[in-house]
Every structure is written in C-alpha cells, then in structure tokens.
PDB file of N, CA and C in Angstrom:
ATOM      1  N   UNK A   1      73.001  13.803  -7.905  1.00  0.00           N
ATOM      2  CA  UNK A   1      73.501  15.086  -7.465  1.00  0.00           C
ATOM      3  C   UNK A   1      73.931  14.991  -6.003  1.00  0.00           C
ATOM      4  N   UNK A   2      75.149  15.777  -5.312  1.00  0.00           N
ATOM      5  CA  UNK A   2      75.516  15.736  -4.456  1.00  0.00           C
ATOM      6  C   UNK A   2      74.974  16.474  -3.390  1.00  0.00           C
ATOM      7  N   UNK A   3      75.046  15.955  -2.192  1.00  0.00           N
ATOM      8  CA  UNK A   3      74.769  17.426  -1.053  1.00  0.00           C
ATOM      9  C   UNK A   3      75.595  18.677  -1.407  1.00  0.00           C
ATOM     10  N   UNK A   4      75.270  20.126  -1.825  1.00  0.00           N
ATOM     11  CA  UNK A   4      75.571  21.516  -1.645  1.00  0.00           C
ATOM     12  C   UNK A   4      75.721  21.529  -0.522  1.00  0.00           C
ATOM     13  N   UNK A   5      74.556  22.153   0.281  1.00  0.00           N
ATOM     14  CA  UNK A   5      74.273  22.737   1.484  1.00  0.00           C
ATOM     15  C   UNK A   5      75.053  22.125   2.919  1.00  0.00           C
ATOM     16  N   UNK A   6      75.786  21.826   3.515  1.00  0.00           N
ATOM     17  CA  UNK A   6      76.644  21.073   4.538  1.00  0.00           C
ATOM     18  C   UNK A   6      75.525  21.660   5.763  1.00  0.00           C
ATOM     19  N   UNK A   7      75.576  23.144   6.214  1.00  0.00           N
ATOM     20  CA  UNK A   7      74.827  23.044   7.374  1.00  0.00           C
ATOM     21  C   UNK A   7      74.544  24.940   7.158  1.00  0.00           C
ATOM     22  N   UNK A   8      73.663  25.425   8.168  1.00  0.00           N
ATOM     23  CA  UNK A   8      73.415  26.694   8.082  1.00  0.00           C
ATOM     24  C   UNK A   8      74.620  27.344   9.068  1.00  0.00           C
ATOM     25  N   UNK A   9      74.319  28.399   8.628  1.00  0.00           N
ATOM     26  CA  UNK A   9      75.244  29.334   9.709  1.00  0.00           C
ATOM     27  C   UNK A   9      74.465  30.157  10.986  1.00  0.00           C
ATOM     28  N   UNK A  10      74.475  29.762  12.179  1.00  0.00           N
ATOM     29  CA  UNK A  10      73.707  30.372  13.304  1.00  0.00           C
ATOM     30  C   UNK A  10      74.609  30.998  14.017  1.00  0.00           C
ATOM     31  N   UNK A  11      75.215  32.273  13.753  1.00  0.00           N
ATOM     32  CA  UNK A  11      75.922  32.967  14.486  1.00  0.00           C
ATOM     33  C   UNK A  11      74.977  34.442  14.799  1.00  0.00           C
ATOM     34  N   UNK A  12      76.048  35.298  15.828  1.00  0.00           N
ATOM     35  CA  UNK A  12      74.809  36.495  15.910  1.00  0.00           C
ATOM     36  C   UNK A  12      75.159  37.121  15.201  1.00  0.00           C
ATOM     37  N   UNK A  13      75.924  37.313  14.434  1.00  0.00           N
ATOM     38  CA  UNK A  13      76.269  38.213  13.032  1.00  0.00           C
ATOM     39  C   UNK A  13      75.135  37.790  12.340  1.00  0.00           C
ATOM     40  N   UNK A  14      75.258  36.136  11.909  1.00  0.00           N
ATOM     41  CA  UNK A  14      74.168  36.057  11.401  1.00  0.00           C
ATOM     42  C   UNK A  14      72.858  36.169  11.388  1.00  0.00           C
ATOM     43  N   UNK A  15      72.418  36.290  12.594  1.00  0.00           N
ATOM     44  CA  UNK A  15      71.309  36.371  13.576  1.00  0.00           C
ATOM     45  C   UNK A  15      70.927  38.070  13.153  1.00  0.00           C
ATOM     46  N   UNK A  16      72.206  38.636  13.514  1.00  0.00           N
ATOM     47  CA  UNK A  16      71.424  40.103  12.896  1.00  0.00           C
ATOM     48  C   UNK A  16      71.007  40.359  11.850  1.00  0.00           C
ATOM     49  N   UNK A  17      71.796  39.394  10.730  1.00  0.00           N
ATOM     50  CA  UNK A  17      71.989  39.999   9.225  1.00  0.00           C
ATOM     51  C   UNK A  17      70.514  39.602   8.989  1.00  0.00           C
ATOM     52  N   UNK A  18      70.026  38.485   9.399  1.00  0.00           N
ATOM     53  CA  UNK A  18      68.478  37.693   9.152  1.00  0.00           C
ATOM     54  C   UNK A  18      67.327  38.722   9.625  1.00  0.00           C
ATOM     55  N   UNK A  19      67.457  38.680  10.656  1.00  0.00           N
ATOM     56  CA  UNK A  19      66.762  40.114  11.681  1.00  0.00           C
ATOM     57  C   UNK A  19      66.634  41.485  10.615  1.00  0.00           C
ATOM     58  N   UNK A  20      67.898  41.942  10.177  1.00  0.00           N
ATOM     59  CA  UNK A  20      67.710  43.173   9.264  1.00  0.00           C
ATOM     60  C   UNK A  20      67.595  43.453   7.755  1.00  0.00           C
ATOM     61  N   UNK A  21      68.319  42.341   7.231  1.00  0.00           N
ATOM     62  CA  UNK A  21      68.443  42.502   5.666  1.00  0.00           C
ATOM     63  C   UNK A  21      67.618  41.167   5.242  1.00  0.00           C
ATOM     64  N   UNK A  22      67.325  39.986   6.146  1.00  0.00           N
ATOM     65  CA  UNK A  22      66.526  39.213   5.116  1.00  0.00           C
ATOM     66  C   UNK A  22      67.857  37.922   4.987  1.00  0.00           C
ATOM     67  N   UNK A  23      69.006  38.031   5.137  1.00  0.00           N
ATOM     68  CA  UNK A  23      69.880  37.396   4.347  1.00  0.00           C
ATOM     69  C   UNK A  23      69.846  36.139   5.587  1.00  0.00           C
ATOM     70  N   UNK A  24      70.799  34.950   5.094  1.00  0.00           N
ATOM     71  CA  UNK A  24      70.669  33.611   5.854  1.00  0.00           C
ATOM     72  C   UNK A  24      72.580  33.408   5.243  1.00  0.00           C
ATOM     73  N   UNK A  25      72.893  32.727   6.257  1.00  0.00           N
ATOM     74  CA  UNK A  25      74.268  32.107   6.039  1.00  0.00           C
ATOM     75  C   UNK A  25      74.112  30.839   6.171  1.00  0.00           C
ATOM     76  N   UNK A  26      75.052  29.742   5.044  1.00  0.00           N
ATOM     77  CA  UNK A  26      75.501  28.681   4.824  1.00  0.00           C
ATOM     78  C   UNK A  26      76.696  28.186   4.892  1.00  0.00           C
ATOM     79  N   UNK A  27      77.116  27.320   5.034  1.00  0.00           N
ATOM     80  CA  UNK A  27      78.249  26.165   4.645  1.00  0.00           C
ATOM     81  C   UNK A  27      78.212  25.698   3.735  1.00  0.00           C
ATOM     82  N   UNK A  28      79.200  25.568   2.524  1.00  0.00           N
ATOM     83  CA  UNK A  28      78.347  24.996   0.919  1.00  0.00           C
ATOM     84  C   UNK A  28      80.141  24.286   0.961  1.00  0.00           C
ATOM     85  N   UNK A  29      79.680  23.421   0.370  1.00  0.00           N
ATOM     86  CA  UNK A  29      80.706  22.868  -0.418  1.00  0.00           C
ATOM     87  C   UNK A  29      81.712  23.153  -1.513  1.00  0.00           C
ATOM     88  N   UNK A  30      83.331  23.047  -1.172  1.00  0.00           N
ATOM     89  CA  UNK A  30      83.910  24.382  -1.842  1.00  0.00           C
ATOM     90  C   UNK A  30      83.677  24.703  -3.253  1.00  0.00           C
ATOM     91  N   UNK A  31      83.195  23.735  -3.745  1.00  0.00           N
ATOM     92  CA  UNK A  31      83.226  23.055  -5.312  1.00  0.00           C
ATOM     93  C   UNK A  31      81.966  23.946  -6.130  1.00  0.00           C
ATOM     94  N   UNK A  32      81.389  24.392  -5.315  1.00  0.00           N
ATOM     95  CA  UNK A  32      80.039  24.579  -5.677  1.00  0.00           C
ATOM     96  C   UNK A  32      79.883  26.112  -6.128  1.00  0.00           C
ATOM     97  N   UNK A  33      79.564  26.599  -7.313  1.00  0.00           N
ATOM     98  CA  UNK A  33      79.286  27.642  -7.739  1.00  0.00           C
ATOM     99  C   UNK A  33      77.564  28.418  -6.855  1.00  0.00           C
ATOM    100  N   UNK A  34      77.473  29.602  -7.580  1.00  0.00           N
ATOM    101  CA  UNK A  34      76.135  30.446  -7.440  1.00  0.00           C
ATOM    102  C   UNK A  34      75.456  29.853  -7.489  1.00  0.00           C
ATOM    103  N   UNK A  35      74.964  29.331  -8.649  1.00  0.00           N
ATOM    104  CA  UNK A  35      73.919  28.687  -9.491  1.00  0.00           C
ATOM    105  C   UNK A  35      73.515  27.457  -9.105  1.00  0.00           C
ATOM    106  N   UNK A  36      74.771  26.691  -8.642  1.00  0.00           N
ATOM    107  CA  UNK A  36      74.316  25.477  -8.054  1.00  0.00           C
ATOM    108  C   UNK A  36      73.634  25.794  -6.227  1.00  0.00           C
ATOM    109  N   UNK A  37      74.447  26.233  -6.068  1.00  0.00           N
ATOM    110  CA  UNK A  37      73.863  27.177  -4.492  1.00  0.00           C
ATOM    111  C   UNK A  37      72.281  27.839  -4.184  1.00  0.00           C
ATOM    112  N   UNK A  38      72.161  28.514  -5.194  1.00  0.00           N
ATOM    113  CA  UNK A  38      70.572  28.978  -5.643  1.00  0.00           C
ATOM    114  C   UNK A  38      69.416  27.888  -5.795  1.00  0.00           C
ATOM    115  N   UNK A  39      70.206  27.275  -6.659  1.00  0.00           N
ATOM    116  CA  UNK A  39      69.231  25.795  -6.951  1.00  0.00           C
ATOM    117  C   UNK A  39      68.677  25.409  -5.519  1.00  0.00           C
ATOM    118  N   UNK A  40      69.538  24.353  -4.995  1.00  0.00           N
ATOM    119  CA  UNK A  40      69.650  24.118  -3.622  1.00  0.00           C
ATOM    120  C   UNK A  40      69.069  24.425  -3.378  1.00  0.00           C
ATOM    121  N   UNK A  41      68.832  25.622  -2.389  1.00  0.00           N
ATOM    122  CA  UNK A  41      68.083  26.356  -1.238  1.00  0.00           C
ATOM    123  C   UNK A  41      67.040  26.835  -1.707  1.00  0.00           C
ATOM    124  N   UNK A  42      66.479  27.028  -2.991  1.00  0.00           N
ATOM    125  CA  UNK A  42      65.149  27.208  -3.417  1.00  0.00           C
ATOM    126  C   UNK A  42      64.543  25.807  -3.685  1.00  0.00           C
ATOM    127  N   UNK A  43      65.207  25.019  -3.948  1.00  0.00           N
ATOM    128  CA  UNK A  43      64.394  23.296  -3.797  1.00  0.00           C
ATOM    129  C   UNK A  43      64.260  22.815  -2.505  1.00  0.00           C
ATOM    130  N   UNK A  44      65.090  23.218  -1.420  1.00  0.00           N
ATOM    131  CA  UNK A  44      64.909  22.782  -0.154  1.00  0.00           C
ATOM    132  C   UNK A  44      64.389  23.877   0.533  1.00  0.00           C
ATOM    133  N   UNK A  45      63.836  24.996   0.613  1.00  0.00           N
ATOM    134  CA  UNK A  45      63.426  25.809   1.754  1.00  0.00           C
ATOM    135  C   UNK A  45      62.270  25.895   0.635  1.00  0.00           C
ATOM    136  N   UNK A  46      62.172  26.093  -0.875  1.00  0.00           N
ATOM    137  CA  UNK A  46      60.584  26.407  -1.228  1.00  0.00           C
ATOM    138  C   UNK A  46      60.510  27.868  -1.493  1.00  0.00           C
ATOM    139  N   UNK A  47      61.735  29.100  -1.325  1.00  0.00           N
ATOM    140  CA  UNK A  47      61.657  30.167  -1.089  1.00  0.00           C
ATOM    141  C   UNK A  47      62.591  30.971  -2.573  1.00  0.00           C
ATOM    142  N   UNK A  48      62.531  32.193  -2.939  1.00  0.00           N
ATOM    143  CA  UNK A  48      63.077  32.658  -3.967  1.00  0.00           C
ATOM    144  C   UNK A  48      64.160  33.819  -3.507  1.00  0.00           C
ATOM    145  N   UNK A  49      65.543  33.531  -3.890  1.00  0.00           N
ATOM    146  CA  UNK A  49      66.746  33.665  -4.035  1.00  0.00           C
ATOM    147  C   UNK A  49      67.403  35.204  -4.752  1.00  0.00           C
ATOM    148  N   UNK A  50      67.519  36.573  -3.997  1.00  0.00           N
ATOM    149  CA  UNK A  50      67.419  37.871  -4.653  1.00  0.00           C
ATOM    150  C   UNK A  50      68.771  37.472  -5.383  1.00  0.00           C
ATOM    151  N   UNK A  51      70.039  37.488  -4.269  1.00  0.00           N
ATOM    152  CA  UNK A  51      71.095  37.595  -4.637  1.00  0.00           C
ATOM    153  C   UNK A  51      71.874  36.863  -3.678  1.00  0.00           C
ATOM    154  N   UNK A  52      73.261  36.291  -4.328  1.00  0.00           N
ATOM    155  CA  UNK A  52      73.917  35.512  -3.131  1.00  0.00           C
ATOM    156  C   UNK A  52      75.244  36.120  -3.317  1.00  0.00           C
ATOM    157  N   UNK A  53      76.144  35.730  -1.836  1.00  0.00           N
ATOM    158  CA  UNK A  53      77.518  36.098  -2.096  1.00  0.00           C
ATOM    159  C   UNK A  53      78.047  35.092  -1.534  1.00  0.00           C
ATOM    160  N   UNK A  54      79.558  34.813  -1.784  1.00  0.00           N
ATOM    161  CA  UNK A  54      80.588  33.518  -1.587  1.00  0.00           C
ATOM    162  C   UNK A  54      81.501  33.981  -0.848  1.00  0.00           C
ATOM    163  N   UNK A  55      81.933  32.959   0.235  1.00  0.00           N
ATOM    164  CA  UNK A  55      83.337  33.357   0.807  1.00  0.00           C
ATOM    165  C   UNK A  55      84.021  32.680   0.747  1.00  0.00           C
ATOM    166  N   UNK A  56      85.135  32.382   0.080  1.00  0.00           N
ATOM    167  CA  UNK A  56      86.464  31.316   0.059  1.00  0.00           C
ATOM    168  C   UNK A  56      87.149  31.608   1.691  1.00  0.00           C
ATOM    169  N   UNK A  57      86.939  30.444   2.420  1.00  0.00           N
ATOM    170  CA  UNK A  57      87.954  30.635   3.608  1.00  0.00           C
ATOM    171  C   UNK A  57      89.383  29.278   3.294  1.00  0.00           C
ATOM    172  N   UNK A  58      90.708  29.745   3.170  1.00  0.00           N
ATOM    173  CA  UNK A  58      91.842  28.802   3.155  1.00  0.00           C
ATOM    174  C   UNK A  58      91.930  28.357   4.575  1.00  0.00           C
ATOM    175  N   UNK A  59      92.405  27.107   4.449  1.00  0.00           N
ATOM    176  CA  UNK A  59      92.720  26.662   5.545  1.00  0.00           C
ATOM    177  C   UNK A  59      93.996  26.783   6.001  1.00  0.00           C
ATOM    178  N   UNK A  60      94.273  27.646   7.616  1.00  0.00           N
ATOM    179  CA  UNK A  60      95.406  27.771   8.411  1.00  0.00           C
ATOM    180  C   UNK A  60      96.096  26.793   8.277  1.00  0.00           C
ATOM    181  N   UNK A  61      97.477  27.136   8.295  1.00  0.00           N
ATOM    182  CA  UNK A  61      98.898  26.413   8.704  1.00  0.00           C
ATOM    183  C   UNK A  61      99.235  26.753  10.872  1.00  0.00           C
ATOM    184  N   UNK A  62      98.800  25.901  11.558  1.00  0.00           N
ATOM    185  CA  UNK A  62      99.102  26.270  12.897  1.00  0.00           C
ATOM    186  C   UNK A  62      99.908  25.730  13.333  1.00  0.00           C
ATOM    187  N   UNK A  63     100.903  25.874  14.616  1.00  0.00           N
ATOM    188  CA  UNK A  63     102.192  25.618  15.185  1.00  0.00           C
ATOM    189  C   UNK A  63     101.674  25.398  16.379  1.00  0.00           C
ATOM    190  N   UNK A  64     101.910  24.293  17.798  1.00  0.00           N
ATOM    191  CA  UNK A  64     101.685  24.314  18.446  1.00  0.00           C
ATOM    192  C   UNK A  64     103.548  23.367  19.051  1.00  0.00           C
ATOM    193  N   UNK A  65     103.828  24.956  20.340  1.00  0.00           N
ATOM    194  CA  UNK A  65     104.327  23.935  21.168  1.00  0.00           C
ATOM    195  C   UNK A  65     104.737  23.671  21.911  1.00  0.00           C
ATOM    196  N   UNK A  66     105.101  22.093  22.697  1.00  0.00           N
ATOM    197  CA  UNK A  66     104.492  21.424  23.703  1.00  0.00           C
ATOM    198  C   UNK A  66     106.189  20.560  24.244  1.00  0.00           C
ATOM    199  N   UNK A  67     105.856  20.104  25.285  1.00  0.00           N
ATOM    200  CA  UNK A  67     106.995  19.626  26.106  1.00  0.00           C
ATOM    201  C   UNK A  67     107.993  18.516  25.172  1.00  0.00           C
ATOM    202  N   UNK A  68     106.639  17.838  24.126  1.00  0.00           N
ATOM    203  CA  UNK A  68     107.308  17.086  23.650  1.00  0.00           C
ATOM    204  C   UNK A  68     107.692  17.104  22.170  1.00  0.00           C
ATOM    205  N   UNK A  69     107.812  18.470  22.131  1.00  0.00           N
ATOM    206  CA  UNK A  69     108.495  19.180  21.036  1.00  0.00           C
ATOM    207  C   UNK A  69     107.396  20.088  19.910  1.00  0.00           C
ATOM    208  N   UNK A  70     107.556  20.445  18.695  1.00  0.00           N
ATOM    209  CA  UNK A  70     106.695  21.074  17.693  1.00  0.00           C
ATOM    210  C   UNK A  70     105.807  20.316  17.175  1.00  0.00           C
ATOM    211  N   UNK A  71     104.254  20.454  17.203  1.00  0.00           N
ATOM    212  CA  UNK A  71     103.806  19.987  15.997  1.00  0.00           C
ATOM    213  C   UNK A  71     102.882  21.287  15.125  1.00  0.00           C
ATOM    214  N   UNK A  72     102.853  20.829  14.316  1.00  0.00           N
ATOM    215  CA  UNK A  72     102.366  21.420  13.005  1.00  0.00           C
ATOM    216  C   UNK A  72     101.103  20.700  12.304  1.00  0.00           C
ATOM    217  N   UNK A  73     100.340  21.659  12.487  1.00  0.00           N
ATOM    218  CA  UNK A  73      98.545  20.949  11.420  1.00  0.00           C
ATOM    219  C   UNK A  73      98.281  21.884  10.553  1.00  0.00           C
ATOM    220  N   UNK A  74      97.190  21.698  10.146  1.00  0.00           N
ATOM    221  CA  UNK A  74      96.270  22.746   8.941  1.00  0.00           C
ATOM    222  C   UNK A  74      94.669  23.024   9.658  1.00  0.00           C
ATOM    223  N   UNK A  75      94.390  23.997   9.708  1.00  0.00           N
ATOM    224  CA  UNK A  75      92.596  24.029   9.739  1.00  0.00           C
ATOM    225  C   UNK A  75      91.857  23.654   8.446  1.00  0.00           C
ATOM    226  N   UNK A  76      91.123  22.964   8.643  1.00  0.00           N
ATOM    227  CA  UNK A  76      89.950  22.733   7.754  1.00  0.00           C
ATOM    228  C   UNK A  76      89.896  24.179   6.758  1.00  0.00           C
ATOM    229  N   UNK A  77      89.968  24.109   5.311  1.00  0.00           N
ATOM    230  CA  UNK A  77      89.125  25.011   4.866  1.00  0.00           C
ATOM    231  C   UNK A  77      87.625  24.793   4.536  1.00  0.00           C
ATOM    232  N   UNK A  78      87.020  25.915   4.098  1.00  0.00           N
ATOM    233  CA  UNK A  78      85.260  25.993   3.760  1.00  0.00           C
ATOM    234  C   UNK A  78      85.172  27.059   3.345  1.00  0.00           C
ATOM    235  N   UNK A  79      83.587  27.203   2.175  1.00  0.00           N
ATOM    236  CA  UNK A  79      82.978  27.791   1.697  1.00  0.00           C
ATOM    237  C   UNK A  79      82.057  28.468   2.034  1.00  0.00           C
ATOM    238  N   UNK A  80      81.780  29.463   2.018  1.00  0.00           N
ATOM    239  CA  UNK A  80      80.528  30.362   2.865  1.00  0.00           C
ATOM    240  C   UNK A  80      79.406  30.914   1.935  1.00  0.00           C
ATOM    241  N   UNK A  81      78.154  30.310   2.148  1.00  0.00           N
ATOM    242  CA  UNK A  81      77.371  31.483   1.257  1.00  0.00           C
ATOM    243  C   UNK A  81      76.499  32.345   1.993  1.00  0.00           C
ATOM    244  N   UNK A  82      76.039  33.898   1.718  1.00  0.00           N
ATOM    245  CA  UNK A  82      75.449  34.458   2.190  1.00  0.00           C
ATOM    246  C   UNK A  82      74.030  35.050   1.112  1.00  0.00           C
ATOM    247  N   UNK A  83      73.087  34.419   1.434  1.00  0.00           N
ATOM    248  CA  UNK A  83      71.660  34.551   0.504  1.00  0.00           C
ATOM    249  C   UNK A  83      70.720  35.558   1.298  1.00  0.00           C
ATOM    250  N   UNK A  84      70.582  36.557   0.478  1.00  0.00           N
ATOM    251  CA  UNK A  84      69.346  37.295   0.391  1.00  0.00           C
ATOM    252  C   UNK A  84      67.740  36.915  -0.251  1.00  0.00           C
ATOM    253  N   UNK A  85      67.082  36.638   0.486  1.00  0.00           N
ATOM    254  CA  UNK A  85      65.838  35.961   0.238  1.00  0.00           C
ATOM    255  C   UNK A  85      64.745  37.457  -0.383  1.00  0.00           C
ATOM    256  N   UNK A  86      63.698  36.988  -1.439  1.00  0.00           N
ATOM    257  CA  UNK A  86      62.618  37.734  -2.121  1.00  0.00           C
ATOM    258  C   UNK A  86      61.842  38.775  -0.727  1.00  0.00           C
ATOM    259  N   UNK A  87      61.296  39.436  -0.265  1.00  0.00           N
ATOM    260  CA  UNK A  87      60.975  40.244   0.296  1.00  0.00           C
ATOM    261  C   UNK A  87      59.818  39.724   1.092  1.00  0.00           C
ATOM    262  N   UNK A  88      59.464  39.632   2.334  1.00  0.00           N
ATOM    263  CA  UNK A  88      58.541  38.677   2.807  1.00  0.00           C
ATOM    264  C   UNK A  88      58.415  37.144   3.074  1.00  0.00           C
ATOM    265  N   UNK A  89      59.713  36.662   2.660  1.00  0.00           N
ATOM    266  CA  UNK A  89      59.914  35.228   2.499  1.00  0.00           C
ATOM    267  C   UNK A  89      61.233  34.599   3.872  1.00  0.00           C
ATOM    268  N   UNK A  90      61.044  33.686   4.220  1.00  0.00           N
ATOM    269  CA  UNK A  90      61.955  33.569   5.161  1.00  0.00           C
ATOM    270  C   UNK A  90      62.383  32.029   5.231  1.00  0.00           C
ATOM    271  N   UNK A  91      63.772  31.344   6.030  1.00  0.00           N
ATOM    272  CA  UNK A  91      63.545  30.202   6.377  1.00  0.00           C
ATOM    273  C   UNK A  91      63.627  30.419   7.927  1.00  0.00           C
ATOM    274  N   UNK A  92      62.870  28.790   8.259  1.00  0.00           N
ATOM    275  CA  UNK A  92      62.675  28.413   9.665  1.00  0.00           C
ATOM    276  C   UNK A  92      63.727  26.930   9.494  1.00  0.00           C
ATOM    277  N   UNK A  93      65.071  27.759   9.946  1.00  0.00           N
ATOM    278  CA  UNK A  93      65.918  26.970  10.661  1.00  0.00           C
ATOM    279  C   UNK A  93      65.934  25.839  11.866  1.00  0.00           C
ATOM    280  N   UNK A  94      64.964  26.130  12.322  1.00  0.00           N
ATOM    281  CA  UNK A  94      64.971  25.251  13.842  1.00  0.00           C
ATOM    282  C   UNK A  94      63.793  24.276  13.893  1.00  0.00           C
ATOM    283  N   UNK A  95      63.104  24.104  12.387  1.00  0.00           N
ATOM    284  CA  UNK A  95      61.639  23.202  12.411  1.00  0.00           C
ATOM    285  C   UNK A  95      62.248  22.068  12.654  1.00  0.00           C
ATOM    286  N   UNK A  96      63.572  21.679  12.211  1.00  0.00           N
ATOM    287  CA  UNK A  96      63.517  20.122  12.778  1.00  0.00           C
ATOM    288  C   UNK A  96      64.395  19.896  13.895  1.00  0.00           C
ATOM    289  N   UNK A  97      64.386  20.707  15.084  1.00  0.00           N
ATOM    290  CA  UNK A  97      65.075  20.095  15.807  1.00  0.00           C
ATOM    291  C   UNK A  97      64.079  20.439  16.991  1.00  0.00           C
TER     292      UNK A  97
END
C-alpha cells in the first residue's frame, strides 16, 4: 500500500478549525478516495474518524514576464482533506519534531 497522507495542514484557518470544531487538515494524494483517507489516519493517529471532506485543487496555468521575454508554467495541483475527529479525541501534530 502506498503513502495517502503527504503531510498535515498547519495553517491558522486550520489552527482555528482544530481549536473549534475538532477538525484537522491534510494533503492526501489526488488518487485517493474517503475510505482510503479514513483508513489512514485512524491506523496512524489511533483515533476515530466522524466525517471527512475533499478538496480537488487544479493546478494554475501562470505567465510571467521578464526582459528576456514570456515564460509560461503550471502550479502543482493537490488534494485536500478535512477530518472531523470522534468527540474528545485529538491529534498531536508536533510529537515528532
């Protein structure tokens, strides 16, 4: 089985959403359904999974330009998950660093 999980999401959006509703943000791999997502993070944090939601982000077409004429790239796309954890249950993001 492959890595799901790529990395957490530590923003202060996210920071609040954790703080008030319980919920945690991820980076998941685009490929990766609910179910496989759920799995995951209840085998690696140990914790039980209310409800999750997905964000498809496409990756930008950007224009940049410069003395020595146009160039043109893409941004990275990625997958977002946002998990609501069982009531009383939490992860500790920062134990290994």
């Amino acid at each position: 089985m492959h890595q799901i999980l790529i990395r957490p999401l530590i923003t202060e959006k996210m920071s609040n959403l954790t703080a008030d509703h319980n919920q945690y943000g991820f980076l998941v791999i685009p490929k990766a359904n609910k179910i496989e997502i759920t799995k995951a993070i209840e085998d690696k944090f140990n914790v039980h999974v209310v409800d999750i939601r997905t964000v498809n982000h496409p990756g930008k077409t950007k224009t940049q330009f410069r003395k020595s004429g146009r160039f043109t790239g893409k941004t990275a796309k990625y997958k977002k998950a946002i998990v609501t954890l069982r009531e009383g249950e939490s992860i500790d993001l920062f134990e290994e660093v």
